[in-house]
Every structure is written in C-alpha cells, then in structure tokens.
Protein backbone atom coordinates (compact mmCIF):
# COMPACT_ATOMS: atom_id res chain seq x y z
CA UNK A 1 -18.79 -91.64 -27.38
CA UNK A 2 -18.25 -92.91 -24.37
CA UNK A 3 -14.92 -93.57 -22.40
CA UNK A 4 -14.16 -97.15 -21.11
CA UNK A 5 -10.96 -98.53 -19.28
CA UNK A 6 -10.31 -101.78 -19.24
CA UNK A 7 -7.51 -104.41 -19.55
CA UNK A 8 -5.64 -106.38 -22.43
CA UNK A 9 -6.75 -110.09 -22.27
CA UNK A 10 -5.16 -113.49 -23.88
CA UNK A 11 -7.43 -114.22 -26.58
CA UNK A 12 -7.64 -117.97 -28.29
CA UNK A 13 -5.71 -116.52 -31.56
CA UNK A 14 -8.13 -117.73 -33.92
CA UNK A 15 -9.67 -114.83 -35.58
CA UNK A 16 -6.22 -113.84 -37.38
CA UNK A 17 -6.85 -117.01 -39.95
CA UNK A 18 -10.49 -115.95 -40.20
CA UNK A 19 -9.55 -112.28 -41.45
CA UNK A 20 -7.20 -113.50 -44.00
CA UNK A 21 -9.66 -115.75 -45.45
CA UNK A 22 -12.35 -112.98 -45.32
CA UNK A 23 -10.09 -110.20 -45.56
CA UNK A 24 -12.11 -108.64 -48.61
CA UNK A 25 -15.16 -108.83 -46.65
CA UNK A 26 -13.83 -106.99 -43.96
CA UNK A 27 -11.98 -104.18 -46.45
CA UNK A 28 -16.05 -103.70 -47.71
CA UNK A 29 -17.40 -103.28 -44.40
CA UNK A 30 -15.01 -100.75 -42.94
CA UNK A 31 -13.56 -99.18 -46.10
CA UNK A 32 -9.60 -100.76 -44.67
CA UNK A 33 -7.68 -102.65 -44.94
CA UNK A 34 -7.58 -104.41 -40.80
CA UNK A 35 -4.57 -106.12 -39.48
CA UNK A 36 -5.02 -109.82 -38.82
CA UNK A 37 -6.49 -110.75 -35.72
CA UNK A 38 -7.66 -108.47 -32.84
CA UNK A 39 -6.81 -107.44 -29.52
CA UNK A 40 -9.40 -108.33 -26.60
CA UNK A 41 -9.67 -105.96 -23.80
CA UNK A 42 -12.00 -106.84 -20.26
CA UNK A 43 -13.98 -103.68 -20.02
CA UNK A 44 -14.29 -102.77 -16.50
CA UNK A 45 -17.95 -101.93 -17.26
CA UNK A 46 -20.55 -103.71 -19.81
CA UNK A 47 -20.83 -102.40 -23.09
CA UNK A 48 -23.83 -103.49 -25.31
CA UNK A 49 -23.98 -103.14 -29.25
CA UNK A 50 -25.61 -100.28 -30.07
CA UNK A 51 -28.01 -100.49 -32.96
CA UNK A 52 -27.73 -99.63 -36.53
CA UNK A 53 -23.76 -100.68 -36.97
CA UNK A 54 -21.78 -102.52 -39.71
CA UNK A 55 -23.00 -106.22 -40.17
CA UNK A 56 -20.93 -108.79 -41.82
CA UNK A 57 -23.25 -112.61 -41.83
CA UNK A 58 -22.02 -115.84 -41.82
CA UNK A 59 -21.99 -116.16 -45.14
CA UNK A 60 -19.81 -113.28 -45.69
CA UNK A 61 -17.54 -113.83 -43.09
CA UNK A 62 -18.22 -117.65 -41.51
CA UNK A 63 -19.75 -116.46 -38.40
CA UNK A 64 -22.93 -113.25 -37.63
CA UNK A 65 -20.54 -110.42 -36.71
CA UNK A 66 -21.08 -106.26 -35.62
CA UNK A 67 -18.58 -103.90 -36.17
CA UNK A 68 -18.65 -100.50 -34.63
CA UNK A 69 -16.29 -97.79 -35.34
CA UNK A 70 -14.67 -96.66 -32.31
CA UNK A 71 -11.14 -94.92 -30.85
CA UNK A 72 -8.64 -97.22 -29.33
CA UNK A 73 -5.84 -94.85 -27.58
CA UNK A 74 -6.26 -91.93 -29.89
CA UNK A 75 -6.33 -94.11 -33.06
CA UNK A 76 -9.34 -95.26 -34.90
CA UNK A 77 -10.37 -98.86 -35.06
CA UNK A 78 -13.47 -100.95 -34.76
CA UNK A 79 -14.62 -102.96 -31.72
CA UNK A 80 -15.94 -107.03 -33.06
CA UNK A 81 -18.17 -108.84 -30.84
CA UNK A 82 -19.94 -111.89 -32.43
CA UNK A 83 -23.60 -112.15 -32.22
CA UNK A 84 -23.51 -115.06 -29.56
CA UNK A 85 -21.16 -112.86 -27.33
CA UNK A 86 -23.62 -110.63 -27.67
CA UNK A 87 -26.49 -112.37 -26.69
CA UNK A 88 -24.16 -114.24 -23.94
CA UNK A 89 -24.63 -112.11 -20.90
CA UNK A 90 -23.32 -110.12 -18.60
CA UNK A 91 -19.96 -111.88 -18.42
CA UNK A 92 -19.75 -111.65 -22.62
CA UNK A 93 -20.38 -108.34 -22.51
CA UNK A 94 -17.23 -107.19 -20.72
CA UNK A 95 -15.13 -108.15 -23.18
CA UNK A 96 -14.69 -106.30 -26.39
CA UNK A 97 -12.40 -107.22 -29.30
CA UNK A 98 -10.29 -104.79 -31.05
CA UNK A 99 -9.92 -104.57 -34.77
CA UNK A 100 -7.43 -101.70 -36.78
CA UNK A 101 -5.10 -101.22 -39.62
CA UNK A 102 -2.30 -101.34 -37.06
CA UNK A 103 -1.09 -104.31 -35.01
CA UNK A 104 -2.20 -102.63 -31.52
CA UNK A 105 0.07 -105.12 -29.24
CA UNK A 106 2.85 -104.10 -31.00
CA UNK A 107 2.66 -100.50 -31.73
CA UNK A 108 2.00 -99.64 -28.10
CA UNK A 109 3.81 -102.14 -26.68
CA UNK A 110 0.71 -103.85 -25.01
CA UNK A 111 0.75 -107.41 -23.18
CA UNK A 112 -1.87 -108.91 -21.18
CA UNK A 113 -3.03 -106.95 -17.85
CA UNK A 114 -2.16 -102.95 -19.04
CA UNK A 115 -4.37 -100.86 -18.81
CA UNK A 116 -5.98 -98.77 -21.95
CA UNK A 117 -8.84 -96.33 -23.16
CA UNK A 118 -11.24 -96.98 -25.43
CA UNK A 119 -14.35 -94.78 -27.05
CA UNK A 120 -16.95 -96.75 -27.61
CA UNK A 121 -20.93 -95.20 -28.70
C-alpha cells in the first residue's frame, strides 16, 4: 500500500441513488453493506487501477465499475473509479472516489478542501 494525500472535492451527488438501487450488488462485491454515495478526494498524485480487483458490469450495477479495497484515515473502505475515468487521462486519474460502511463527511467532519490520507495498492 501506498500513501496518498489529497483533498475532499464536491462531487455531482449522483452515485447515492445508484447504490440504493444496486445496493445488493455492491453488498456481493465487497462482502458490506456501503453507505450511499461516496466521497471524492483530488489525489495530489495519479493513481491507476491496479489489476486483478473487484468488478461490478453494467449490467450488475448500470455502469463498468472497479473496486479496490483500500484504508481511508485508519478505516477500511474501497476506492470506485468507473472504467471511463479510468481510461480518461491524466486529469481522471487524480481523482478517486471513496466508498465505506460509514458516512466519511460526517464521521470526520470533512467538507470540501481538507486535507486526508488514503492507502491505496
């Protein structure tokens, strides 16, 4: 594992409806049951996908998706990143989405431009 900083970002807000709908789906994958929605962070360095993660496809979930277990402040969770941000760029590949059984903003008392840690492989 490797240690990134980076920032909390605004996301669009879209991907809470998406895990309700698919929230059985997501319980397979990962084995928990994931808040709604996710919290984006800007990585202050790219971070690619490594191979041989979790998969969910479109037709389990409405869109290609990788999951990869990770640690976000001490806690476990899974970073999200959609096969087109993936294959997006440089740009794409700073940001990161953050998926765990907790609500992250709220339990540490995040809002957009603090600074956190996260372990990614």
């Amino acid at each position: 594992m490797v240690t990134f900083t980076g920032r909390v970002a605004t996301g669009t807000g879209d991907l809470a409806r998406w895990m309700r709908a698919y929230a059985g789906a997501y319980r397979r994958a990962t084995g928990v049951d994931l808040h709604p929605g996710s919290l984006n962070v800007e990585l202050d360095a790219h971070w690619r996908v490594p191979a041989g993660q979790l998969r969910l496809t479109a037709d389990e979930v409405g869109v290609d998706v990788t999951l990869v277990a990770c640690r976000f402040m001490g806690t476990e969770a899974f970073a999200f990143r959609t096969d087109k941000a993936e294959t997006g760029g440089p740009e794409e590949w700073r940001t990161v989405e953050i998926l765990s059984p907790l609500d992250l903003r709220t339990t540490f008392g995040l809002r957009d431009g603090d600074v956190v840690e996260l372990e990614l492989p």
